[in-house]
Protein backbone atom coordinates (compact mmCIF):
# COMPACT_ATOMS: atom_id res chain seq x y z
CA UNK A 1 -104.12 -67.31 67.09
CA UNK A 2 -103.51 -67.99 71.06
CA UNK A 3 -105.16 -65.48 73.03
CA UNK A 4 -102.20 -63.56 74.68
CA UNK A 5 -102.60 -64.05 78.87
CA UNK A 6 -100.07 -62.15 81.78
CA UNK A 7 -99.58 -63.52 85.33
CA UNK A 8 -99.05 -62.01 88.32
CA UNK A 9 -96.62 -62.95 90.49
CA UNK A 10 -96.99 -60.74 93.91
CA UNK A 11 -95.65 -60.53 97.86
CA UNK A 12 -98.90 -61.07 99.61
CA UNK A 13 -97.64 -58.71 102.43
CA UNK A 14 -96.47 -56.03 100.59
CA UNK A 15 -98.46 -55.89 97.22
CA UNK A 16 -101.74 -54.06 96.86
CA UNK A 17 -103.90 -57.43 95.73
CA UNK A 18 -107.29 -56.21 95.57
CA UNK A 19 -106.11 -53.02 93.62
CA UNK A 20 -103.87 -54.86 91.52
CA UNK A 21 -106.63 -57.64 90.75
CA UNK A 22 -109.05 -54.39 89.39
CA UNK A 23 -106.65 -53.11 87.21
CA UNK A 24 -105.52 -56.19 85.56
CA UNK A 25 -109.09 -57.48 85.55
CA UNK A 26 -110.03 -53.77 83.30
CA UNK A 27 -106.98 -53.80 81.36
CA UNK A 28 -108.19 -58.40 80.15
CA UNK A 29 -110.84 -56.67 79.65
CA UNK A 30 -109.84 -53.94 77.45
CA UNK A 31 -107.36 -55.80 75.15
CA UNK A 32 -109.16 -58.56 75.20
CA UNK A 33 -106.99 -60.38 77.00
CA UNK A 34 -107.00 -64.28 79.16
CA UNK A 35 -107.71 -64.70 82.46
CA UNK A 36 -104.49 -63.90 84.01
CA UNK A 37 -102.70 -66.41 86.44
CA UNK A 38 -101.91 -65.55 90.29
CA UNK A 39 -98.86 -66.65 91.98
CA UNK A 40 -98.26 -65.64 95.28
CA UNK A 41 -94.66 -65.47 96.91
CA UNK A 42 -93.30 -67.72 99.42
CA UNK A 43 -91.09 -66.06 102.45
CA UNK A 44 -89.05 -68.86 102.22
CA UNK A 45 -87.75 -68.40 98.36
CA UNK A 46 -89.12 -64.99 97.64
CA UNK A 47 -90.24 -65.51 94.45
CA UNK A 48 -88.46 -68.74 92.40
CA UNK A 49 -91.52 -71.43 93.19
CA UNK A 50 -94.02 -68.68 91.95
CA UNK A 51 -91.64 -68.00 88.88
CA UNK A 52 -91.61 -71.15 87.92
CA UNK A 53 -95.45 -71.64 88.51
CA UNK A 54 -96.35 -68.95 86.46
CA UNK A 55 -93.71 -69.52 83.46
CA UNK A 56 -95.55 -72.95 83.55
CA UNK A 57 -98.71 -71.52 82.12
CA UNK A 58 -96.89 -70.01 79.30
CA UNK A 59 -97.66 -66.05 79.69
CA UNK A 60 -97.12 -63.39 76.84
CA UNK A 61 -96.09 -60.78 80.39
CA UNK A 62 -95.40 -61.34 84.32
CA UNK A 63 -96.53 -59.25 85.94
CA UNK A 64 -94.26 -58.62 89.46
CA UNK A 65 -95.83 -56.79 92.45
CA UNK A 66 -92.90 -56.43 94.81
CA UNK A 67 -89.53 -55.01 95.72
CA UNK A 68 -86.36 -55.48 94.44
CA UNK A 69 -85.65 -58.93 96.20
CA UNK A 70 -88.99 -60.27 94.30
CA UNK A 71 -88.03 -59.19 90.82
CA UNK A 72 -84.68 -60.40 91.39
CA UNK A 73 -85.47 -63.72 92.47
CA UNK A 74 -88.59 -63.74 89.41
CA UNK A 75 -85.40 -62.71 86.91
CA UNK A 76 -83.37 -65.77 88.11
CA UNK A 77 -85.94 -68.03 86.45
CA UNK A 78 -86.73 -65.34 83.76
CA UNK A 79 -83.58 -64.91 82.24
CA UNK A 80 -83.15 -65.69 78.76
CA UNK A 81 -86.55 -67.51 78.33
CA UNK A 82 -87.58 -64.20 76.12
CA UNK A 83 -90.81 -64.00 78.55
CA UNK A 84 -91.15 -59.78 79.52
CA UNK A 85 -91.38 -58.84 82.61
CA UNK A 86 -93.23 -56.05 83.93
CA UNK A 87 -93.05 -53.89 87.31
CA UNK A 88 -95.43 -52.98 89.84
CA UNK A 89 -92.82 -51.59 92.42
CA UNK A 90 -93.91 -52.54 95.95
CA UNK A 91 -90.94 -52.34 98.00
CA UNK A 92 -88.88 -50.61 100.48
CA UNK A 93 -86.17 -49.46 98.24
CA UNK A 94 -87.43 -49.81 94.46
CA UNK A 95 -84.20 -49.29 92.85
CA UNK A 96 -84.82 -50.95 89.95
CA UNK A 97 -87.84 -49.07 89.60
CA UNK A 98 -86.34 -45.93 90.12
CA UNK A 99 -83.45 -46.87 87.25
CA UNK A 100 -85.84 -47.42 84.70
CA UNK A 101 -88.35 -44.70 85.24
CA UNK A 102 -91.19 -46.63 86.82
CA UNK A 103 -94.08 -45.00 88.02
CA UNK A 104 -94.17 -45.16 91.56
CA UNK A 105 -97.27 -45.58 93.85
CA UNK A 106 -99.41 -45.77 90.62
CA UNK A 107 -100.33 -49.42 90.11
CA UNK A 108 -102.84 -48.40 87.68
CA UNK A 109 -100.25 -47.16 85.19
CA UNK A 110 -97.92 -50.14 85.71
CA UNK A 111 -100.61 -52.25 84.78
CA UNK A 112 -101.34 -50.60 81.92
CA UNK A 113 -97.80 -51.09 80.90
CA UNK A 114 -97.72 -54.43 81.14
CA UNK A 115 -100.83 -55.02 78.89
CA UNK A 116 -100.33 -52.01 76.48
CA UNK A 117 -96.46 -50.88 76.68
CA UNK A 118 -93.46 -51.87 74.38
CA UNK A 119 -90.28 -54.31 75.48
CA UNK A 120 -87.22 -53.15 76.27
CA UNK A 121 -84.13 -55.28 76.41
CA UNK A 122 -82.13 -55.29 79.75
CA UNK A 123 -78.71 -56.09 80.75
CA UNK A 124 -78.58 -58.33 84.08
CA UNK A 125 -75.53 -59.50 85.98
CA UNK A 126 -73.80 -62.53 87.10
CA UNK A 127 -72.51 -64.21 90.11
CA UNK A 128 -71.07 -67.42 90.85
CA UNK A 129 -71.44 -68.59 93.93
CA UNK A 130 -69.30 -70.99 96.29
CA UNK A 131 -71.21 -72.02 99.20
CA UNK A 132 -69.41 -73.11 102.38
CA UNK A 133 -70.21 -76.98 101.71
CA UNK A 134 -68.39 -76.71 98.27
CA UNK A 135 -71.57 -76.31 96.34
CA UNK A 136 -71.50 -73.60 93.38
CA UNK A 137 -74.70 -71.73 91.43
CA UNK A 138 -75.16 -68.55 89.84
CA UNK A 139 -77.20 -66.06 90.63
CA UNK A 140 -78.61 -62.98 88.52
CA UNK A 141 -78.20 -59.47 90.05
CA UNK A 142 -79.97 -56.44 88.35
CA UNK A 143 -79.70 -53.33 90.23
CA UNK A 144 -76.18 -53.79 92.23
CA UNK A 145 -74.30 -56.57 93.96
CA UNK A 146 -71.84 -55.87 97.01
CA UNK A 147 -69.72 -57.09 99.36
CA UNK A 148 -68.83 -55.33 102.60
CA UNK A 149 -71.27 -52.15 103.56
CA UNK A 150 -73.57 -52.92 101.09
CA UNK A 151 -74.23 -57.02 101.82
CA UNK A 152 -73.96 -55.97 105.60
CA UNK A 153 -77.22 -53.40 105.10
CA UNK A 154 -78.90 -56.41 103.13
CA UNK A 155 -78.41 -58.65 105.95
CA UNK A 156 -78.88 -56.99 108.68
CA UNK A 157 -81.91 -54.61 107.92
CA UNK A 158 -85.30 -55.65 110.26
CA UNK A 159 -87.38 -56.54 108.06
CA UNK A 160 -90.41 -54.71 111.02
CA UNK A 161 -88.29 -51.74 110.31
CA UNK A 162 -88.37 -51.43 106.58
CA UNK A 163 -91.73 -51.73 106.70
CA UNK A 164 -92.25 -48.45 109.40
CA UNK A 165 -89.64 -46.71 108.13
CA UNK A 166 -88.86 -47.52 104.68
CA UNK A 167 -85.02 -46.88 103.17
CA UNK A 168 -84.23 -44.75 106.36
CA UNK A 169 -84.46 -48.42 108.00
CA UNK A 170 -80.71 -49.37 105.77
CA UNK A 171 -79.03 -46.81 108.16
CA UNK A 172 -77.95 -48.62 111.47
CA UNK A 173 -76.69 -51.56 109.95
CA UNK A 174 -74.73 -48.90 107.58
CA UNK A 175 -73.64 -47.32 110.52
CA UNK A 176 -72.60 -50.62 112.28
CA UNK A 177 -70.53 -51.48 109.17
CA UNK A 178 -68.67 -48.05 108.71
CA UNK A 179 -67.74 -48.46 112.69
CA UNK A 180 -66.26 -51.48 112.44
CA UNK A 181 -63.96 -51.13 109.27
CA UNK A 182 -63.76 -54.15 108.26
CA UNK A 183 -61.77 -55.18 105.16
CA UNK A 184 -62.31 -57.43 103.21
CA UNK A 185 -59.76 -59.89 100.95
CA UNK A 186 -59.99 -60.01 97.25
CA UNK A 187 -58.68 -60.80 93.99
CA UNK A 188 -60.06 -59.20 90.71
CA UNK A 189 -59.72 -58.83 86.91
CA UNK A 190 -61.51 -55.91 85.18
CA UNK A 191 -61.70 -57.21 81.93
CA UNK A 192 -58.98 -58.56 80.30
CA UNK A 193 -56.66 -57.29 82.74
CA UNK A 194 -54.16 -59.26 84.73
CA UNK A 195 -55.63 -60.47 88.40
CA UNK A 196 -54.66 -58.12 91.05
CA UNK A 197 -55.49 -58.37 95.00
CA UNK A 198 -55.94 -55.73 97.47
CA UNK A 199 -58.19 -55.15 100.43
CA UNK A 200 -61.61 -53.13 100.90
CA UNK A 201 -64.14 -52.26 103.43
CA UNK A 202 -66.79 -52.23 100.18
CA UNK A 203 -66.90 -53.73 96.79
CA UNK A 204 -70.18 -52.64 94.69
CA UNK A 205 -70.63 -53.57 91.08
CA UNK A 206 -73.76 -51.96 89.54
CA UNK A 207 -75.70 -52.52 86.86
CA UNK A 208 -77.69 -49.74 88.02
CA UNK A 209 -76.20 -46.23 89.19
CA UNK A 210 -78.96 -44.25 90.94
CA UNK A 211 -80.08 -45.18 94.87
CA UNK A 212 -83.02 -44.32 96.85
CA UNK A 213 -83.39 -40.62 97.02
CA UNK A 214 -81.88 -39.85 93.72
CA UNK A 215 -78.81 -40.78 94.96
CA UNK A 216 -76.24 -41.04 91.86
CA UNK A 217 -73.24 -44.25 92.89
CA UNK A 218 -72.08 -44.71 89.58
CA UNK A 219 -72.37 -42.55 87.20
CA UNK A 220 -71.63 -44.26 83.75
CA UNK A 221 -73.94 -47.07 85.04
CA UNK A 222 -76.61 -48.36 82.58
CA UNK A 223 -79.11 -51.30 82.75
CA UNK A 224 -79.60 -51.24 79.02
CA UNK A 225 -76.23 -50.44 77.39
CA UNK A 226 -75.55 -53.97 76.81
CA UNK A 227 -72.43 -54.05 78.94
């Protein structure tokens, strides 16, 4: 029998690494475990290069110290290859996190999740891209995925000011966005519905309902309903 082994994948600004490395280092220990691999994150990719790194060395768990832009970027190359992933919520926002009921500011318990808990199966979204130059990929989503507000506060948050002040950080840009009222074009189908087209200032589909603060969006929203 192959001796089960996690790796870590972790932001090296934002993750905890010598309390992370004691914890995992206890729980090898404990279950009697591999040595577990380390895969930093990159600021250019945000987590695919380490992904694929550490789904090289075959783990049983990865292990991903971050926020939500690392675990979505780790779930790109994750999903469907039946490898688990585990949380260690490190970011500004944490919504995933948050959804699921992860312990917060305890890296000790997440740990022990990863080496000790059970799986859970998760829905995650889909979106295919067109880029400018005619190019098309898709690209997993598994909290919420926006266009108006919602990609405006993604891409225009200072990164300097997430990290002084957290979520409070999303609001200028939010403000900026509400101001200028833009609306956007679009054509959708809600399942097997005919195509329709209106205009919006914000489009959010969510796997996820709950923000930062406890903040309930969308109510009926579940990450493991299978829909």
């Amino acid at each position: 029998m192959t001796t089960p082994r996690a790796a870590v994948i972790y932001n090296p600004v934002k993750a905890p690494f010598n309390e992370l490395e004691k914890y995992v280092r206890i729980q090898e220990k404990q279950q009697d475990w591999a040595p577990t691999t380390w895969h930093p994150t990159d600021a250019d990719d945000l987590g695919l290069g380490a992904a694929r790194q550490a789904l090289n060395k075959q783990p049983d768990v990865v292990i991903v110290a971050g926020g939500d832009g690392t675990i979505r970027a780790v779930a790109n190359v994750l999903t469907n290859t039946k490898v688990p992933i585990a949380l260690v919520p490190c970011g500004t926002g944490n919504l995933l996190a948050r959804n699921l009921k992860t312990p917060l500011n305890d890296s000790e318990a997440c740990i022990a999740a990863a080496f000790q808990g059970t799986t859970t199966c998760m829905d995650v979204g889909l979106i295919d891209l067109k880029r400018p130059h005619g190019a098309h990929c898709t690209q997993v989503f598994l909290v919420m995925a926006g266009l108006g507000l919602d990609a405006d506060m993604a891409a225009h948050t200072n990164t300097h000011m997430k990290k002084y002040l957290g979520w409070i950080a999303y609001s200028a840009p939010i403000a900026r966005s509400v101001i200028s009222h833009k609306l956007c074009q679009l054509t959708y189908r809600i399942d097997h519905q005919e195509p329709a087209r209106d205009r919006a200032h914000t489009v959010i589909v969510g796997n996820c309902g709950t923000l930062t603060g406890n903040i309930l969006l969308i109510p009926n929203a579940s990450p493991t309903d299978g829909f």
